[in-house]
Every structure is written in C-alpha cells, then in structure tokens.
Protein backbone atom coordinates (compact mmCIF):
# COMPACT_ATOMS: atom_id res chain seq x y z
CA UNK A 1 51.99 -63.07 -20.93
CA UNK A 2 51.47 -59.45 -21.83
CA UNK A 3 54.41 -57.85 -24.03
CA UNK A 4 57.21 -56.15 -22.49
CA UNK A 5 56.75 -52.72 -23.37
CA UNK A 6 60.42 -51.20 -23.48
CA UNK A 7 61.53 -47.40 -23.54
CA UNK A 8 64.90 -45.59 -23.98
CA UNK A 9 66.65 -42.30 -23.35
CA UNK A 10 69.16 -41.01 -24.82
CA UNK A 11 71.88 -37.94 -23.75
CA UNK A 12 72.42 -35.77 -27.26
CA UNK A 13 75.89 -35.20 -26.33
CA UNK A 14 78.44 -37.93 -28.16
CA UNK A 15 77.81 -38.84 -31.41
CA UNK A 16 80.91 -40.92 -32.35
CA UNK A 17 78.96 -44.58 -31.86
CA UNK A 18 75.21 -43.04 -31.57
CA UNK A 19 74.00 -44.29 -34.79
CA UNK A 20 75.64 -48.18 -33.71
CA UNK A 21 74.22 -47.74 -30.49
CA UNK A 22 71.10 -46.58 -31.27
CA UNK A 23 70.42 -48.25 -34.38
CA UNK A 24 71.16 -51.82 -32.87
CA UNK A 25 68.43 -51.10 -29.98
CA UNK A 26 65.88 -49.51 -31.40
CA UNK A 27 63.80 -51.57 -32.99
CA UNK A 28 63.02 -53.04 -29.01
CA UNK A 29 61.52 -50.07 -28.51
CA UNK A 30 57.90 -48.36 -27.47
CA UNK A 31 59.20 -45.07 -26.69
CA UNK A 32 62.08 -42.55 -26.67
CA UNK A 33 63.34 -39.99 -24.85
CA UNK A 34 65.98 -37.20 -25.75
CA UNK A 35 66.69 -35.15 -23.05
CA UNK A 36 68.24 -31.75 -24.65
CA UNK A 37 69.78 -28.97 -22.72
CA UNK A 38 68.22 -25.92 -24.41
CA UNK A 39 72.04 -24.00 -25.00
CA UNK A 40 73.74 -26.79 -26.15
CA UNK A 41 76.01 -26.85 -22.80
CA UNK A 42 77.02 -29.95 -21.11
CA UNK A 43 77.07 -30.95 -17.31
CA UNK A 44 80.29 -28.88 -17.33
CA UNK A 45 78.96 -25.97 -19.25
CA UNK A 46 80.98 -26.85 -22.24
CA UNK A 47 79.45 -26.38 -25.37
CA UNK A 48 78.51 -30.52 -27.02
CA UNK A 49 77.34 -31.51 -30.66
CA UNK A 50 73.43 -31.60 -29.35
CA UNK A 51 72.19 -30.92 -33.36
CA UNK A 52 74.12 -33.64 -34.59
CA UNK A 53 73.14 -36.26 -31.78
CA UNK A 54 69.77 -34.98 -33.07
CA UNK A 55 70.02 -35.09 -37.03
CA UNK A 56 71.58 -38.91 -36.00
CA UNK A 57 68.69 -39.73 -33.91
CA UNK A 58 66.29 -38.53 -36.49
CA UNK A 59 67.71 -40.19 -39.48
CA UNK A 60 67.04 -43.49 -37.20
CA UNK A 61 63.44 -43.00 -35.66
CA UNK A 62 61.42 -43.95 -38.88
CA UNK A 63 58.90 -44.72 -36.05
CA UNK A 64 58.68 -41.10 -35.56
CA UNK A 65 58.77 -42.38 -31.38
CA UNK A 66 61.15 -39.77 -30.23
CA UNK A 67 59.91 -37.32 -27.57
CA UNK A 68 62.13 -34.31 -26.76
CA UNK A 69 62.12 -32.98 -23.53
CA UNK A 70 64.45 -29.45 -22.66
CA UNK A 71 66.33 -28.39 -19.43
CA UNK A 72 69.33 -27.50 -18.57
CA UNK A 73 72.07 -29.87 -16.69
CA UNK A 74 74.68 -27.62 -15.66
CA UNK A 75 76.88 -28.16 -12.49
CA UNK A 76 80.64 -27.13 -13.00
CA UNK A 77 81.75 -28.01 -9.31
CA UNK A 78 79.36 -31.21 -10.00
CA UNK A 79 79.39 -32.27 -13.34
CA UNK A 80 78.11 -35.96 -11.75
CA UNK A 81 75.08 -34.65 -10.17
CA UNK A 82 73.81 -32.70 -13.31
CA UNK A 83 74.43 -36.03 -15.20
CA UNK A 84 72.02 -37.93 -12.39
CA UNK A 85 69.75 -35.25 -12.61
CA UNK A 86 69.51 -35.06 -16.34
CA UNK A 87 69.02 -38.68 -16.50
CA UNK A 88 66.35 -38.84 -13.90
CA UNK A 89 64.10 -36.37 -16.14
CA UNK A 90 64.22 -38.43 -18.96
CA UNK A 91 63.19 -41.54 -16.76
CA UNK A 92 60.48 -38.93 -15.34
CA UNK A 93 59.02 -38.81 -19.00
CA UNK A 94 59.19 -42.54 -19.13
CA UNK A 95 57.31 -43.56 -15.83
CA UNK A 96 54.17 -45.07 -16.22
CA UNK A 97 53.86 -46.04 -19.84
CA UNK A 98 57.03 -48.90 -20.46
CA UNK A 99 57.96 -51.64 -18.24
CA UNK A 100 61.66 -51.12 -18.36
CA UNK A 101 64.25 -48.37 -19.55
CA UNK A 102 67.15 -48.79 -21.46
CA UNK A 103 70.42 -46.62 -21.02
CA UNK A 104 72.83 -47.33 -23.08
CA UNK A 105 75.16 -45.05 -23.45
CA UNK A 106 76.10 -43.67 -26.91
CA UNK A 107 79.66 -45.04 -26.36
CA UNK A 108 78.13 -48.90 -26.23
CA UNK A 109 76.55 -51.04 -28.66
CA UNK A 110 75.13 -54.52 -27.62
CA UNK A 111 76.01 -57.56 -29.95
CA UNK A 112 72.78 -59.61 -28.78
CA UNK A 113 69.48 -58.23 -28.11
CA UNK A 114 67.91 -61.72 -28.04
CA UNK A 115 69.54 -62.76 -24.57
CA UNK A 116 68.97 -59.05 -23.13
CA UNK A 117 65.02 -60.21 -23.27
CA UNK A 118 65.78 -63.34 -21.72
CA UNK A 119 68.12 -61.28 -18.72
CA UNK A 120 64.92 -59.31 -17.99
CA UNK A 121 62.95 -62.18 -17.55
CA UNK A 122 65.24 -63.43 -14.84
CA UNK A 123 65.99 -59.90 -13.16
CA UNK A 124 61.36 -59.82 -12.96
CA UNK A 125 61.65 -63.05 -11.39
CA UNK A 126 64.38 -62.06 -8.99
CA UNK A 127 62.66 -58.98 -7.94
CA UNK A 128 65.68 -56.79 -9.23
CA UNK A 129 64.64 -52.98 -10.12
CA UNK A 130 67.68 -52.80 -12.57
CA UNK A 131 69.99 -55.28 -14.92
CA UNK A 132 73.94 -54.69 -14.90
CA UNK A 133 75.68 -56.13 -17.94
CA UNK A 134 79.32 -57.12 -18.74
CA UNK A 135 81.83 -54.86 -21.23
CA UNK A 136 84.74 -54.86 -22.88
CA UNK A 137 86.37 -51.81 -22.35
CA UNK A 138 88.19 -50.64 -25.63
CA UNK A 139 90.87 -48.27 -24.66
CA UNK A 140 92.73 -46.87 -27.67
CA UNK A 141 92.08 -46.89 -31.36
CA UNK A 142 94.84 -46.87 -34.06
CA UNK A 143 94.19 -47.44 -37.87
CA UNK A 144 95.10 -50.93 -37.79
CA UNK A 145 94.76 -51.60 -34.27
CA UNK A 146 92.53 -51.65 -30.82
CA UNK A 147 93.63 -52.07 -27.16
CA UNK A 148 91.06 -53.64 -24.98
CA UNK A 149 91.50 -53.94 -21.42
CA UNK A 150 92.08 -57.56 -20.18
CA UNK A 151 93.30 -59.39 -16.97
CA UNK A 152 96.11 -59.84 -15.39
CA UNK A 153 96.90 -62.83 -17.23
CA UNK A 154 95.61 -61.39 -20.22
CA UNK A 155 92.21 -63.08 -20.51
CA UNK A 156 88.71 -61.10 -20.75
CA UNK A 157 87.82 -59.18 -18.36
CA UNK A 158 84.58 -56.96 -18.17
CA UNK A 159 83.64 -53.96 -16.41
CA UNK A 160 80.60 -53.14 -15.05
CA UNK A 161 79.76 -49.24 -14.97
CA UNK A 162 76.08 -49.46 -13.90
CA UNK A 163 72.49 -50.84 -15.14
CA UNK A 164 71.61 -50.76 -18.59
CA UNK A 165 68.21 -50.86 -17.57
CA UNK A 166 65.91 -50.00 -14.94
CA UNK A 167 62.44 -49.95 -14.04
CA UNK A 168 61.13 -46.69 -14.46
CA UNK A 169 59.73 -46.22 -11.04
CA UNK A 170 63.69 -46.73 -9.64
CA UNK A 171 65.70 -44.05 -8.52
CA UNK A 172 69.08 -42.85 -9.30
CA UNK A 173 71.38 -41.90 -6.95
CA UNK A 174 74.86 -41.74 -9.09
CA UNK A 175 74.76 -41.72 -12.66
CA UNK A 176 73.14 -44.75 -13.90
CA UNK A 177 72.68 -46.54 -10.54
CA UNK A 178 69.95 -47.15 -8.82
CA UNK A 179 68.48 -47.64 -5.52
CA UNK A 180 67.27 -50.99 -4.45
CA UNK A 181 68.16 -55.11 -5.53
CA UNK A 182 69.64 -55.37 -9.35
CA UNK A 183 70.87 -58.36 -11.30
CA UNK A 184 74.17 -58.40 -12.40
CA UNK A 185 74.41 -60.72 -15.73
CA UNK A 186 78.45 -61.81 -16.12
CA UNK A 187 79.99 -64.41 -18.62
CA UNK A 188 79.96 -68.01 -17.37
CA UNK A 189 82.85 -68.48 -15.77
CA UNK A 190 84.46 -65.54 -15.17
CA UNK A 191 86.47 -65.24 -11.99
CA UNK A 192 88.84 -62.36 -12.74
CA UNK A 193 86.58 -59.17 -13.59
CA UNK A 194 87.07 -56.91 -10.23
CA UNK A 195 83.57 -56.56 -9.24
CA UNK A 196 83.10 -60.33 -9.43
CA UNK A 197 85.81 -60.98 -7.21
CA UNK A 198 84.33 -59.23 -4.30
CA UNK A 199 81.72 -60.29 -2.11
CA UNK A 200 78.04 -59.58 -3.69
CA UNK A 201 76.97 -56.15 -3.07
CA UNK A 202 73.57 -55.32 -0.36
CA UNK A 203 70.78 -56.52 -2.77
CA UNK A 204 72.90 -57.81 -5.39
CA UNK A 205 71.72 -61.19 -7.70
CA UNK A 206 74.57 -62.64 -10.15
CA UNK A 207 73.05 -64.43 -13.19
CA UNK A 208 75.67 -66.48 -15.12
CA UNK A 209 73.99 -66.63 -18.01
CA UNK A 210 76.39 -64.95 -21.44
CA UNK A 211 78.46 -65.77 -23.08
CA UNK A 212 82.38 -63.27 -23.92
CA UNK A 213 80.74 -62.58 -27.66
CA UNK A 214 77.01 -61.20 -25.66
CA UNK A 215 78.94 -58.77 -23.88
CA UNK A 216 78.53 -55.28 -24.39
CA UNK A 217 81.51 -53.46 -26.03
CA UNK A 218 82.65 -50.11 -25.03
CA UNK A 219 84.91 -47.73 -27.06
CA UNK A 220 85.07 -45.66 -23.56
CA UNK A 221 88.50 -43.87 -24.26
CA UNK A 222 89.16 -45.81 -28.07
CA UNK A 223 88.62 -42.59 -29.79
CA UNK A 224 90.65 -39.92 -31.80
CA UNK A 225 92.95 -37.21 -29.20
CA UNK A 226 90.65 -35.20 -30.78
CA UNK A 227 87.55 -36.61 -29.27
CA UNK A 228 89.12 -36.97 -26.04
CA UNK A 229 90.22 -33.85 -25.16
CA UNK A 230 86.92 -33.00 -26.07
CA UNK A 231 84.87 -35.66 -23.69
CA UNK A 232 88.01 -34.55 -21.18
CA UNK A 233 86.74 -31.78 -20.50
CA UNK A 234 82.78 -31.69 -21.02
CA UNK A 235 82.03 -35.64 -19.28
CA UNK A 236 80.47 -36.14 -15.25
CA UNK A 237 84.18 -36.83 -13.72
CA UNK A 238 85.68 -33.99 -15.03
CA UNK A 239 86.95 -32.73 -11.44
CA UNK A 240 87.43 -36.12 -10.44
CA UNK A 241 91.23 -36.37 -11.39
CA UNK A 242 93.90 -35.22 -12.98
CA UNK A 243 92.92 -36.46 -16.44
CA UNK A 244 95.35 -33.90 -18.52
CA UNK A 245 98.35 -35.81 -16.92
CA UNK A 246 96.45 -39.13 -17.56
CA UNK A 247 95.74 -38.45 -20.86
CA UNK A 248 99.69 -37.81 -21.92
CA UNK A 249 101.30 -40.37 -19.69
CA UNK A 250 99.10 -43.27 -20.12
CA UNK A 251 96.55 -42.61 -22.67
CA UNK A 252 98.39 -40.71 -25.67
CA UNK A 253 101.76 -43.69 -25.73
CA UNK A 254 99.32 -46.35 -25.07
CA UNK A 255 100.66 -47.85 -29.02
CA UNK A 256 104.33 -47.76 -27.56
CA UNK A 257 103.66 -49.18 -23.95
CA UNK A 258 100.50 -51.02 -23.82
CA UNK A 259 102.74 -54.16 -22.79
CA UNK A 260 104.13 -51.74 -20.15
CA UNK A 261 101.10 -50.64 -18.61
CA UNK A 262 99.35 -52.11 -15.89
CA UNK A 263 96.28 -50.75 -13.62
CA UNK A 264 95.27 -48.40 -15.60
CA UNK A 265 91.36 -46.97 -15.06
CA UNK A 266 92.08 -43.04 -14.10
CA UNK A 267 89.72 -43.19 -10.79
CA UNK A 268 89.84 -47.00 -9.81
CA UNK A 269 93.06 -48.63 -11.03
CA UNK A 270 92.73 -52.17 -10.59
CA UNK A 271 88.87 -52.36 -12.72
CA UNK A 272 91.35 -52.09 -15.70
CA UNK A 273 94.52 -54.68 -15.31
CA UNK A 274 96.18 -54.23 -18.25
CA UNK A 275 96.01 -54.23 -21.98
CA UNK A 276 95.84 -56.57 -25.04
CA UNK A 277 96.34 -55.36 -28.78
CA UNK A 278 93.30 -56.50 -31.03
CA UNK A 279 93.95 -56.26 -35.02
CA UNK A 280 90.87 -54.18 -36.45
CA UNK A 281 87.48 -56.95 -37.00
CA UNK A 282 83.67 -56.58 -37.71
CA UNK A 283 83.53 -57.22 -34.25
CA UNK A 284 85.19 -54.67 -32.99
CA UNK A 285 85.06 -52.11 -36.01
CA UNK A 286 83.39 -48.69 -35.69
C-alpha cells in the first residue's frame, strides 16, 4: 500500500500552544503551509503576533518543509468568512501533492498520533472526505488549577468543532467544515456529548474507535484575561455575541462558581454542560 502522504496548515495568529501543537504533529508530515496575512491583521483587522507564530514555526521545521503563502483575510462585518477563506488558500496550496490535510488548530494538541493513522484508514474505507475528532474543552486556567467542561453528571464529555482533517480536494463552507460524507471518531461509549445524542447528520459515519486519554485536548478559553481579551476581539465569532458580558459574568468568576455554572458555551449553551475542577498534570499541563 503506497504511504499516506500527509500535509498541514497552519493560521500564524495564536501562539500560546503552537509549539505543543505543532511540535506533536509534525513529524507526520510531507508538507506545510503558513498562510500569512501580509499586515499582520486578523479576520477582524486587529493587529495578531504573525512574527512570533513564525519564529515558533521555524524553530520547529528542521525539515525546512514550510511554504509561506501571503494574502490578506480581512472581513470586520464577517470575521467567519475571512477565516473560511483564509483556510481554503492554504488547502489551495496543498491540493494535489498530499493525500490528506491536517488542521489543527494552534489551541489543540493530540495525545496519540498512532490511532489518528488508523482513523484515516477507516474514514478511506468509508468514503468520508473529512475525519471529526473528540475534545476536551479546557475552560479556565488558574496556577494550581484547570476547569474542563464535563456532563451533566459530571462525566467526560467532548466537543466536536469540525474535521481535523480533510482531503484536499474538499471544500469548506464554514470554518473547518466541509462539504460532503465525514467520519466522526467518538470515545467508546459515550452517550452524553451533545452531538452524539442527536440523530447522525446527512452523510455522517460514527466510528467508535478511542479511547477518553486519545482525545484531543483543547485549552479553547483556559488562557490568561490577558489572552482573552485579546482572542475576544481578533477570533471568526467576534460579532456573534455579546462576549464582553460573557467574559465577566461567566468566564472571569469561573474559580468562585464553576459548581454554579451550568450551560455554558457563549453561542450554543448546552455543547458545554457544566464544569469540573482538574488539579494541574502532565496531561493537562501547558
């Protein structure tokens, strides 16, 4: 069987987990992609830490892979479309040379790249044009201290935010989401996460094939205010809510009521149930 020839892209514009991210991925890789918007202005017009994302991606390509394409991705009214579009050109640069393309985003980092080979194999021999993969969402971040979301009854739950990987011949319509049939790999036996709940999606697959420690964590909100404001008011949904409220009433007191707070994702309430307070591991560290 020939090799699975993998590429990546990555968006230069959050660089608290890049080097995690990046670093645990990379070595799957045949090319990568760094889509750069030539003024250093995000999908809001915001300015974003684009040379640091790039002295980070640098210090890991000892492959000398990367490929650096420039445009510009601005859409105030739309930050989401300039995020589809900006990820479609980097899949542009991709098509035709790998077999599948990664997006991870710079927030995740994927315990287990072994099974991620094996979940390709089954979404090829499903048919599927992209893999969706399970994630523990990591809310807050104190020094001694994380809050991940959880169920209802306070067992794992995972969110699913879109493919981690697509064919490159796919197309995006929001985001990271494709057109066309995908496999959606979840942790035997769950029964709670939201999405699993519902009836399968048009051209959905479910694969029940990981385990809760192959799931992909997400620090998603678990960084400093600092950080926040700052992805608050540069990421794709700025104008989708009221996030300045969000941030002070349920983010920011998150240490003092996380047993408190219930239904708590700021655009769909019931992905994230409620909380659970994690001491600090290797697991879970930065």
């Amino acid at each position: 069987m020939p090799v699975r020839r993998l590429g990546a892209y990555v968006l230069p514009g959050d660089t608290d987990w890049l080097a995690k991210s990046l670093g645990r991925y990379y070595p799957l890789l045949s090319e990568l992609v760094v889509v750069v918007p030539r003024d250093s202005r995000g999908w809001t017009g915001v300015m974003i830490p684009v040379a640091e994302a790039l002295a980070v991606i640098t210090s890991i390509d000892h492959r000398s892979i990367m490929r650096v394409v420039e445009g510009e991705w601005i859409d105030a009214a739309d930050p989401m479309r300039a995020e589809t579009a900006q990820r479609r050109r980097a899949i542009d640069e991709l098509r035709g040379s790998v077999d599948w393309v990664l997006q991870i985003d710079n927030d995740e980092w994927m315990p287990d790249l072994e099974i991620l080979e094996t979940a390709l194999d089954v979404a090829e021999a499903r048919g599927a044009v992209a893999l969706e993969w399970p994630m523990r969402v990591l809310y807050r971040r104190t020094s001694s201290a994380v809050y991940e979301v959880v169920a209802a009854d306070g067992n794992p739950v995972y969110d699913f935010p879109g493919p981690i990987a697509i064919r490159p011949e796919a197309t995006l319509v929001y985001s990271r989401r494709v057109e066309g049939e995908f496999l959606r790999a979840h942790v035997m036996g769950d029964h709670r996460s939201l999405q699993l709940r519902r009836q399968p999606e048009p051209g959905e697959h479910r694969w029940s094939g990981l385990k809760h420690d192959q799931a992909i964590i997400h620090n998603s909100w678990a960084r400093s205010p600092v950080d926040i404001r700052r992805k608050l008011r540069s990421w794709g949904h700025t104008g989708d809510a009221r996030f300045g409220l969000y941030y002070w009433l349920r983010w920011w007191p998150t240490p003092l009521t996380w047993r408190l707070q219930r239904n708590i994702h700021p655009l769909s309430s019931a992905l994230w149930p409620r909380l659970a307070r994690r001491p600090l591991s290797a697991e879970l560290v930065d």
